[in-house]
C-alpha atoms as a PDB file:
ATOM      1  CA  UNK A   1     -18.342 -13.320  13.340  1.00  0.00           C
ATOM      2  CA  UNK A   2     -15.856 -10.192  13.118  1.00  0.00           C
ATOM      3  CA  UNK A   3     -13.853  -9.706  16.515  1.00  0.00           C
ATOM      4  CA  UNK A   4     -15.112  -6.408  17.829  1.00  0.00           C
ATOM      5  CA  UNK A   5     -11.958  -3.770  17.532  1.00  0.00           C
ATOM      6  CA  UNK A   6     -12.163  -0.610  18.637  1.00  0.00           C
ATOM      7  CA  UNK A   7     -11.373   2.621  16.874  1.00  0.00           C
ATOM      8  CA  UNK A   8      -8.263   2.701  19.607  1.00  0.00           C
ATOM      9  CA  UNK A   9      -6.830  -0.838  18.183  1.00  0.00           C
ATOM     10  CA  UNK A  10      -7.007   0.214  14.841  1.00  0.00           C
ATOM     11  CA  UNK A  11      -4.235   2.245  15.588  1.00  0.00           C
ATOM     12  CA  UNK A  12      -2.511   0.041  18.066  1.00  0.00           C
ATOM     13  CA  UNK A  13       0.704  -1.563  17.138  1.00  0.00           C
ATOM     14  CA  UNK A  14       0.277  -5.481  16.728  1.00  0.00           C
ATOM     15  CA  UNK A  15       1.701  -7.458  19.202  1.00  0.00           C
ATOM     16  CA  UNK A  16       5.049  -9.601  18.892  1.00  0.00           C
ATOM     17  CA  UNK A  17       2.956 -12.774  18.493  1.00  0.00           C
ATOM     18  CA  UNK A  18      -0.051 -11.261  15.971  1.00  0.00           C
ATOM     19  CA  UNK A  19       3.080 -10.018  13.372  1.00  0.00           C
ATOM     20  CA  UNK A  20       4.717 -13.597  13.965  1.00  0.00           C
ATOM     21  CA  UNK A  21       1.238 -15.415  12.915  1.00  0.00           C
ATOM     22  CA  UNK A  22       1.007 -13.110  10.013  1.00  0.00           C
ATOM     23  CA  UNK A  23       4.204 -13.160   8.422  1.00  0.00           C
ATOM     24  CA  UNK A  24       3.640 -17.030   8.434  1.00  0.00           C
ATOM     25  CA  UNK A  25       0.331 -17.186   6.654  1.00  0.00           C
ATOM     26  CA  UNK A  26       1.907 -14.271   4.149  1.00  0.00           C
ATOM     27  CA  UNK A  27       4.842 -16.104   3.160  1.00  0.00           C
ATOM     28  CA  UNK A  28       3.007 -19.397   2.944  1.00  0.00           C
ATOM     29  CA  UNK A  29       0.755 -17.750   0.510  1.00  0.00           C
ATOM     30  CA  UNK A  30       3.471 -16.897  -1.603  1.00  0.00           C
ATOM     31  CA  UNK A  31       3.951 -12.514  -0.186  1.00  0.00           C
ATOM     32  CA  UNK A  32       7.433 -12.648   0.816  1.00  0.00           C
ATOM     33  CA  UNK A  33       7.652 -10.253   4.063  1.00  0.00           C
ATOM     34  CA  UNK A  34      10.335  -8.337   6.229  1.00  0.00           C
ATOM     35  CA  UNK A  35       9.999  -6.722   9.461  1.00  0.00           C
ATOM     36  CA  UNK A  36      11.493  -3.740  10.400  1.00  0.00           C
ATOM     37  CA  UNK A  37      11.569  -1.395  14.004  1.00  0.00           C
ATOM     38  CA  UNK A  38      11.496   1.857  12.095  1.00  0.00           C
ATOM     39  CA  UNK A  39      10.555   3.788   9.069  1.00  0.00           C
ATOM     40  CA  UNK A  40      13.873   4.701   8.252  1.00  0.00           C
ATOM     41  CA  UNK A  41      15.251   1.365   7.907  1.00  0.00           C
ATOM     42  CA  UNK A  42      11.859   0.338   5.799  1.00  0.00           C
ATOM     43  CA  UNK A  43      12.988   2.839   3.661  1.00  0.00           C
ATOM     44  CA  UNK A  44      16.240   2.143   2.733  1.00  0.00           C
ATOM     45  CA  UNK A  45      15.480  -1.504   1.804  1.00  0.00           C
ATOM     46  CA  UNK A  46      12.766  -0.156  -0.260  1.00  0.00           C
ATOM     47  CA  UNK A  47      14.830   1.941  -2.172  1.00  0.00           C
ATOM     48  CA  UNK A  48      17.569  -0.778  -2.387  1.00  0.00           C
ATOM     49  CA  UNK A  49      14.766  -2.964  -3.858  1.00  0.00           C
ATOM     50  CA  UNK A  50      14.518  -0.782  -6.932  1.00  0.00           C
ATOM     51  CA  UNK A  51      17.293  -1.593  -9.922  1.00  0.00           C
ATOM     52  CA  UNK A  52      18.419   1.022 -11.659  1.00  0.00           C
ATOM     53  CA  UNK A  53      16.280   2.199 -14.583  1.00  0.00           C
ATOM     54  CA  UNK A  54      12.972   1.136 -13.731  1.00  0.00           C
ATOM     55  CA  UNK A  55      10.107   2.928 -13.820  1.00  0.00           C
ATOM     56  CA  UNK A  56       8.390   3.190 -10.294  1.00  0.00           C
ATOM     57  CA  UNK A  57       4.749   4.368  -9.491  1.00  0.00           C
ATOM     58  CA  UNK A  58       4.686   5.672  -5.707  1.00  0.00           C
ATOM     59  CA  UNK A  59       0.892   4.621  -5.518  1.00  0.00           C
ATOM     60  CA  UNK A  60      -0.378   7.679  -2.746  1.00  0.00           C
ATOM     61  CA  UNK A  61       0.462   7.075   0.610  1.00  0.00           C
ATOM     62  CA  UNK A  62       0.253   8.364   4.091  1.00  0.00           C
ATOM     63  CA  UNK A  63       2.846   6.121   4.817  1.00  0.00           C
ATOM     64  CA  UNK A  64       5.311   7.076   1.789  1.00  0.00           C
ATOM     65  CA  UNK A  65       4.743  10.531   2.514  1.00  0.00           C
ATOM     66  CA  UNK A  66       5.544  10.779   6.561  1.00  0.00           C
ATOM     67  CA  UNK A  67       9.081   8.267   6.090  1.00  0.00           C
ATOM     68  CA  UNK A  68      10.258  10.413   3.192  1.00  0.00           C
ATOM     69  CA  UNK A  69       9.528   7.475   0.181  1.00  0.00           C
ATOM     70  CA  UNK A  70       7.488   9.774  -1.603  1.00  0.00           C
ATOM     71  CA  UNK A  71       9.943  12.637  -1.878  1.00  0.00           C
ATOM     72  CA  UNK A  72      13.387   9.896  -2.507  1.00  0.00           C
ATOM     73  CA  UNK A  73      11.260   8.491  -5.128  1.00  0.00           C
ATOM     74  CA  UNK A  74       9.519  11.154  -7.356  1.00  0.00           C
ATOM     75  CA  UNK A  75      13.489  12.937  -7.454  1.00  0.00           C
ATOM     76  CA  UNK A  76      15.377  10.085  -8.182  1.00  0.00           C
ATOM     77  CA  UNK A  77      17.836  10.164 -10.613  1.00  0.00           C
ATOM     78  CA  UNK A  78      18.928   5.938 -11.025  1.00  0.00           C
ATOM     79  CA  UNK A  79      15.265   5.390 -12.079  1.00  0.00           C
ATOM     80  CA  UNK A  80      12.339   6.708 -13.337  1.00  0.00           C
ATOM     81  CA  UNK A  81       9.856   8.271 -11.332  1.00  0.00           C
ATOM     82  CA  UNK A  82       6.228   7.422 -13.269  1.00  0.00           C
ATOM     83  CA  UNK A  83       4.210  10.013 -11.165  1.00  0.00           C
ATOM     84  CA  UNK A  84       6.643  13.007 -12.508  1.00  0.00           C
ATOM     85  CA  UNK A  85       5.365  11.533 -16.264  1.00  0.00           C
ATOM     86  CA  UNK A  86       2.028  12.056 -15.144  1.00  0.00           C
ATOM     87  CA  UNK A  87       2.533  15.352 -14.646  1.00  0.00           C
ATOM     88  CA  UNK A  88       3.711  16.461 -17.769  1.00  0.00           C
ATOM     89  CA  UNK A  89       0.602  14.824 -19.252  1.00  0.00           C
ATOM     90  CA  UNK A  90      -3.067  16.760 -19.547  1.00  0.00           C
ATOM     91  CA  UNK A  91      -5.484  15.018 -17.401  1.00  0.00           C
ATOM     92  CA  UNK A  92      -8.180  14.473 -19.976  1.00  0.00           C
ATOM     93  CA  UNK A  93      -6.526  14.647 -23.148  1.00  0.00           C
ATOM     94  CA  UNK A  94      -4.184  12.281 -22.470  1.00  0.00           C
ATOM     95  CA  UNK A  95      -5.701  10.076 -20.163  1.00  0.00           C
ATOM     96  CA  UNK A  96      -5.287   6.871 -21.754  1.00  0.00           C
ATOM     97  CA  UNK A  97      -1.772   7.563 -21.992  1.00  0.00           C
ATOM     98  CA  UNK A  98      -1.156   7.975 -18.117  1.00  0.00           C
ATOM     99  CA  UNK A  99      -3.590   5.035 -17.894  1.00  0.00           C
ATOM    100  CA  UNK A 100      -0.980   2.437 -19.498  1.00  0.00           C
ATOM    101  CA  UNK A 101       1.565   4.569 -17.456  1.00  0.00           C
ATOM    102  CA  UNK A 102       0.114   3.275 -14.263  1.00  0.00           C
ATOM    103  CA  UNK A 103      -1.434   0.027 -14.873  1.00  0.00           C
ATOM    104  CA  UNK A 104       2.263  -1.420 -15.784  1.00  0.00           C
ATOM    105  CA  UNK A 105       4.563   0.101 -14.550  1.00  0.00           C
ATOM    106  CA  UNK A 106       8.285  -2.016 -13.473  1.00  0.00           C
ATOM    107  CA  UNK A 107       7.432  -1.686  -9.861  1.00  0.00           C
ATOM    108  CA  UNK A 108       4.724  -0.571  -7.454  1.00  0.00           C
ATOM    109  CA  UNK A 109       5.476   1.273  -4.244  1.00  0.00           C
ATOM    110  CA  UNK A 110       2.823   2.558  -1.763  1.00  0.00           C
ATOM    111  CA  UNK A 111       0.577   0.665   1.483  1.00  0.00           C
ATOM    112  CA  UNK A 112      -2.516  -1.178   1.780  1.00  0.00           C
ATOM    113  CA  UNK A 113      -5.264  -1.000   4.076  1.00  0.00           C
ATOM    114  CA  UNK A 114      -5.539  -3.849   6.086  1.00  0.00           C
ATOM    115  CA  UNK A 115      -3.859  -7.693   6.486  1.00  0.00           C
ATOM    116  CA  UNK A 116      -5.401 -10.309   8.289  1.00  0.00           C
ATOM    117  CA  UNK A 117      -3.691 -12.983  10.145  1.00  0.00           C
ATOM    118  CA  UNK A 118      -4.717 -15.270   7.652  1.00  0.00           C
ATOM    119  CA  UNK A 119      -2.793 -13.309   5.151  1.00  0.00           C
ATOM    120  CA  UNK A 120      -5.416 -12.016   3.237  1.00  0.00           C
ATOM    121  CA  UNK A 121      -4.110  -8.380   2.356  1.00  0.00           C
ATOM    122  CA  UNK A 122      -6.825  -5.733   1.764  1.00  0.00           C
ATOM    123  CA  UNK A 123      -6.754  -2.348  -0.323  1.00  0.00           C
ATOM    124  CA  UNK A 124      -9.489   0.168  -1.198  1.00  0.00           C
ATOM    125  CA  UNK A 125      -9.602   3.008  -3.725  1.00  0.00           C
ATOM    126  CA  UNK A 126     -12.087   5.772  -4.560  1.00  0.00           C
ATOM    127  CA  UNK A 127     -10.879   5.205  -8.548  1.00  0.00           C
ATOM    128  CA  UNK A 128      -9.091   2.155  -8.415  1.00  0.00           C
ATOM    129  CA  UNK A 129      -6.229   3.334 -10.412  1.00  0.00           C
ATOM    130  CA  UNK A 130      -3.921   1.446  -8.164  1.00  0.00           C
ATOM    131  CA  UNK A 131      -5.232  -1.586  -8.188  1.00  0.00           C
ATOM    132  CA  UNK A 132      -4.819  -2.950 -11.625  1.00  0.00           C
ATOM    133  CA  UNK A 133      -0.938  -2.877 -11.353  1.00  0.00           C
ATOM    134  CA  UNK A 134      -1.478  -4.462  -7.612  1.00  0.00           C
ATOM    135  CA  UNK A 135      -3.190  -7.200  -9.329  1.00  0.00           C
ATOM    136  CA  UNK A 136      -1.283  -8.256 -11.938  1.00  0.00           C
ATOM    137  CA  UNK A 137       0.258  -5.114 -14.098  1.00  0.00           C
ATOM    138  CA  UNK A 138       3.296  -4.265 -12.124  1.00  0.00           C
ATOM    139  CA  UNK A 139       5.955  -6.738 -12.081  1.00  0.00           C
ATOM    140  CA  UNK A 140       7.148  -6.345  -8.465  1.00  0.00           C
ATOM    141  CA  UNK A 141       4.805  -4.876  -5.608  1.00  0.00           C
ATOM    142  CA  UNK A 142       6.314  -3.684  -2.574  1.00  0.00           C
ATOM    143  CA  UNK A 143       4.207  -2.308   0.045  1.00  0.00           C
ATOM    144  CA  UNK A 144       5.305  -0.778   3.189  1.00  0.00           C
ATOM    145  CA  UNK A 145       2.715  -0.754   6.096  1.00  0.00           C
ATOM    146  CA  UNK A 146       2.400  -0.095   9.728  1.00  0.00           C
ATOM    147  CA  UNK A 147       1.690  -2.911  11.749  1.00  0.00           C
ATOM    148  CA  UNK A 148      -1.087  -0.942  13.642  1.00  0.00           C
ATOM    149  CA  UNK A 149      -2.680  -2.452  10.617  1.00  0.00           C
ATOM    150  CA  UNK A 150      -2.985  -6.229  11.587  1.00  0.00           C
ATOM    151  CA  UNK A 151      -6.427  -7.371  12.168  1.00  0.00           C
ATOM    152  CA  UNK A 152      -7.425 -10.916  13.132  1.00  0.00           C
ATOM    153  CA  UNK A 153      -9.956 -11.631  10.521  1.00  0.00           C
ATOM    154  CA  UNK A 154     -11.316 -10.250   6.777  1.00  0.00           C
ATOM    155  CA  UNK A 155     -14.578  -9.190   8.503  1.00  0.00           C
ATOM    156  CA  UNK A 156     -12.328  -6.952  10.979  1.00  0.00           C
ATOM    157  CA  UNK A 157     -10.189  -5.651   7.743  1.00  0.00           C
ATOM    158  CA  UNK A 158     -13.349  -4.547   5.840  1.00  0.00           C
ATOM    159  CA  UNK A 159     -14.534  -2.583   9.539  1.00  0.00           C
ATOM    160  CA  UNK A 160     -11.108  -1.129   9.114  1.00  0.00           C
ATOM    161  CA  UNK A 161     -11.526  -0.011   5.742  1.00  0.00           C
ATOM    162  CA  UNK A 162     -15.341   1.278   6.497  1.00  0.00           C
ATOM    163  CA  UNK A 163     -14.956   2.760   9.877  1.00  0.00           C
ATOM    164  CA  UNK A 164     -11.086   3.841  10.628  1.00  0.00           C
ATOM    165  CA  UNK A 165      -9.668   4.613   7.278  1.00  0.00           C
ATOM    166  CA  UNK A 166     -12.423   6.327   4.952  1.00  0.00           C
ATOM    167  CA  UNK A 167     -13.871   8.732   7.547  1.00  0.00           C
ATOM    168  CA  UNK A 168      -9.851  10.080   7.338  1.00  0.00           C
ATOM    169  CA  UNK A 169      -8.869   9.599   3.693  1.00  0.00           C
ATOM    170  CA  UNK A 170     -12.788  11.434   3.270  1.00  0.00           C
ATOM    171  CA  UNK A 171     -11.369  14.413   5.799  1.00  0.00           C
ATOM    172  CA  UNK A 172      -8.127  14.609   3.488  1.00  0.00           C
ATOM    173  CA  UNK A 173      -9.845  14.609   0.191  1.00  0.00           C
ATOM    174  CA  UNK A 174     -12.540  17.069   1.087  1.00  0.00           C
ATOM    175  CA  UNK A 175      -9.761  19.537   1.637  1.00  0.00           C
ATOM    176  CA  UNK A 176      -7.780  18.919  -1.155  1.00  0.00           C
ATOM    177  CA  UNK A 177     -10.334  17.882  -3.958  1.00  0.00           C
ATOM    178  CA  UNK A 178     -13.231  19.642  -2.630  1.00  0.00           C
ATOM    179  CA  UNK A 179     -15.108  16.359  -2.376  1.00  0.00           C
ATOM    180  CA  UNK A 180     -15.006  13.230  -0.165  1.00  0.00           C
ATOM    181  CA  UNK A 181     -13.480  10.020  -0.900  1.00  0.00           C
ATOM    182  CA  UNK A 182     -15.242   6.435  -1.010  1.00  0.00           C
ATOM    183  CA  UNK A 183     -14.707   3.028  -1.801  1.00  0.00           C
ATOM    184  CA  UNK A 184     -15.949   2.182  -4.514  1.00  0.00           C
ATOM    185  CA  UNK A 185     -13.121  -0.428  -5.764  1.00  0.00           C
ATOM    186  CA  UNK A 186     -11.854  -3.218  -3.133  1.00  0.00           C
ATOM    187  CA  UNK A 187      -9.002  -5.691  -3.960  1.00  0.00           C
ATOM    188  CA  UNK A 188      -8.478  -8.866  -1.837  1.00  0.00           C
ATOM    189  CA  UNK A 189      -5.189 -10.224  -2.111  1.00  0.00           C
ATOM    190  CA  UNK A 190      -5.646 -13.674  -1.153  1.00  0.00           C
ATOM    191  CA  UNK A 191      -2.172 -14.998  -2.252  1.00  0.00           C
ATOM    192  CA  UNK A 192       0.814 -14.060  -4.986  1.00  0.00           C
ATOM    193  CA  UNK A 193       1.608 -16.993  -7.905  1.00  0.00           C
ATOM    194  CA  UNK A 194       4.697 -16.075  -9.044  1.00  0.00           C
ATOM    195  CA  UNK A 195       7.419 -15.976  -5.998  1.00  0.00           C
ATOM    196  CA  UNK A 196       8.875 -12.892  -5.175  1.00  0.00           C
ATOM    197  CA  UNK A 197       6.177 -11.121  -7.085  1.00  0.00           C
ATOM    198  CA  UNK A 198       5.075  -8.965  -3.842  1.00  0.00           C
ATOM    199  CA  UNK A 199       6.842  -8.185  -0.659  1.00  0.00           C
ATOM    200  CA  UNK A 200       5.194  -6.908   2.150  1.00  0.00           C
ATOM    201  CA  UNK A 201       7.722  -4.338   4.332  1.00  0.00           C
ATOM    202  CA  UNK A 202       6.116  -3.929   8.070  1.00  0.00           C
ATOM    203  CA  UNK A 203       6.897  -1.316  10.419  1.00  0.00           C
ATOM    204  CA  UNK A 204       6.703  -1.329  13.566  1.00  0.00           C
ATOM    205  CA  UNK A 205       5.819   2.567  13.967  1.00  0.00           C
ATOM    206  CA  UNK A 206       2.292   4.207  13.297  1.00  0.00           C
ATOM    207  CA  UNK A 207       2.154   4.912   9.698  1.00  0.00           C
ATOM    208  CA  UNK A 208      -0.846   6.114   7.285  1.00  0.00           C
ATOM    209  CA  UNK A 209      -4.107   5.390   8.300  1.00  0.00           C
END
C-alpha cells in the first residue's frame, strides 16, 4: 500500500535520516551518490566530473536550469556541448542524426523524478528521448536532484510522477509548445551493473519539480 503524501511533502526536503537510508540502498545497488547542502557546490562537482573533450547532453531540467548547469554546460569550451549540435541540425530532416546524437552521448547530465528509499530511481518523459542514454547509451550518468524528491516507496514515486510533477511540466509545456506534456515513457532504475556507471548528486535545496 503507497504511504499517503501530500502535495506539501512532495516538496518537502527529506529528513537527515530518509537521505541516510537512501544513499545506502543506492550505493548498495551499485548508483554511487554524494550529498551536498547547496546547488552551487552540486554544481561544481558536476562540472569537475566531466573530462575534457567529451560530449555532454544536458537532458532538460528544472534543476540544471535554476543552479546555472544548463547555461556552464551548453557554453563550454573544454567539451562539447551535444544540445548546441542539435541545434544546428533540422528537426525532421535530420532527425536520425540528432537521434544517435542523444542516445550515446559520453555523458548524461540532467534530474530524475523520483527515488525511493529502496533505491529504485524513477524518470518519466513525454518522448522518451532521454531515456535510452539513461539506460544504457551514455557511458556515465550523473543526475543532480533535490532531495524534496525522496519518497518512501515505488507506489509513492509513481503518485509523484502522476500527481506533483506532470500537472507542472503540463503548465510549462502548454506555454511553450502549445500543448501539454504526458507520460507516456517511464524508466525504473532498479540498480547500475557496471560501477561508477551512474552517480546520483543530492541537494539539499528545492530544485525542479
Amino acid at each position: 500500500m503507497a504511504t499517503n503524501l501530500s502535495h506539501s511533502e512532495f516538496t518537502q526536503l527529506a529528513s537527515e535520516s530518509q537521505i541516510e537510508k537512501t544513499v545506502q540502498a543506492l550505493q548498495a545497488h551499485g548508483i554511487q551518490t554524494v550529498v551536498f547542502e547547496t546547488g552551487e557546490e552540486a554544481s561544481k562537482y558536476v562540472l569537475d566530473l566531466i573530462p575534457d573533450g567529451a560530449e555532454v547532453y544536458d537532458s532538460p531540467s528544472r534543476t540544471f536550469e535554476a543552479i546555472g548547469l544548463t547555461e556552464q554546460i551548453e557554453h563550454a569550451n573544454r567539451f562539447q556541448a551535444v544540445r548546441a549540435r542539435l541545434s544546428l541540425l533540422d528537426y525532421v530532416a535530420q532527425r536520425d542524426e540528432r537521434r544517435k546524437l542523444v542516445a550515446t552521448p559520453d555523458i548524461l547530465v540532467g534530474s530524475i523524478h523520483a527515488i525511493t528509499e529502496q533505491g529504485e530511481v524513477l524518470i518519466a518523459s513525454g518522448t522518451g528521448s532521454q531515456l535510452g542514454s539513461a539506460a544504457y547509451g551514455a557511458s556515465r550518468a550523473i543526475w543532480v536532484v533535490s532531495t524534496q524528491k525522496l519518497v518512501p516507496t515505488l507506489e509513492d514515486g509513481l503518485r509523484r510522477i502522476r500527481e506533483h510533477c506532470l500537472p507542472l511540466e503540463s503548465a510549462r509545456a502548454q506555454q511553450i509548445y502549445g500543448q501539454p506534456s504526458a507520460i507516456n515513457k517511464l524508466l525504473i532504475v532498479n540498480a547500475e551493473h557496471e560501477a561508477g556507471r551512474i552517480t546520483i548528486v543530492l541537494v539539499k535545496q528545492q530544485l525542479g519539480f
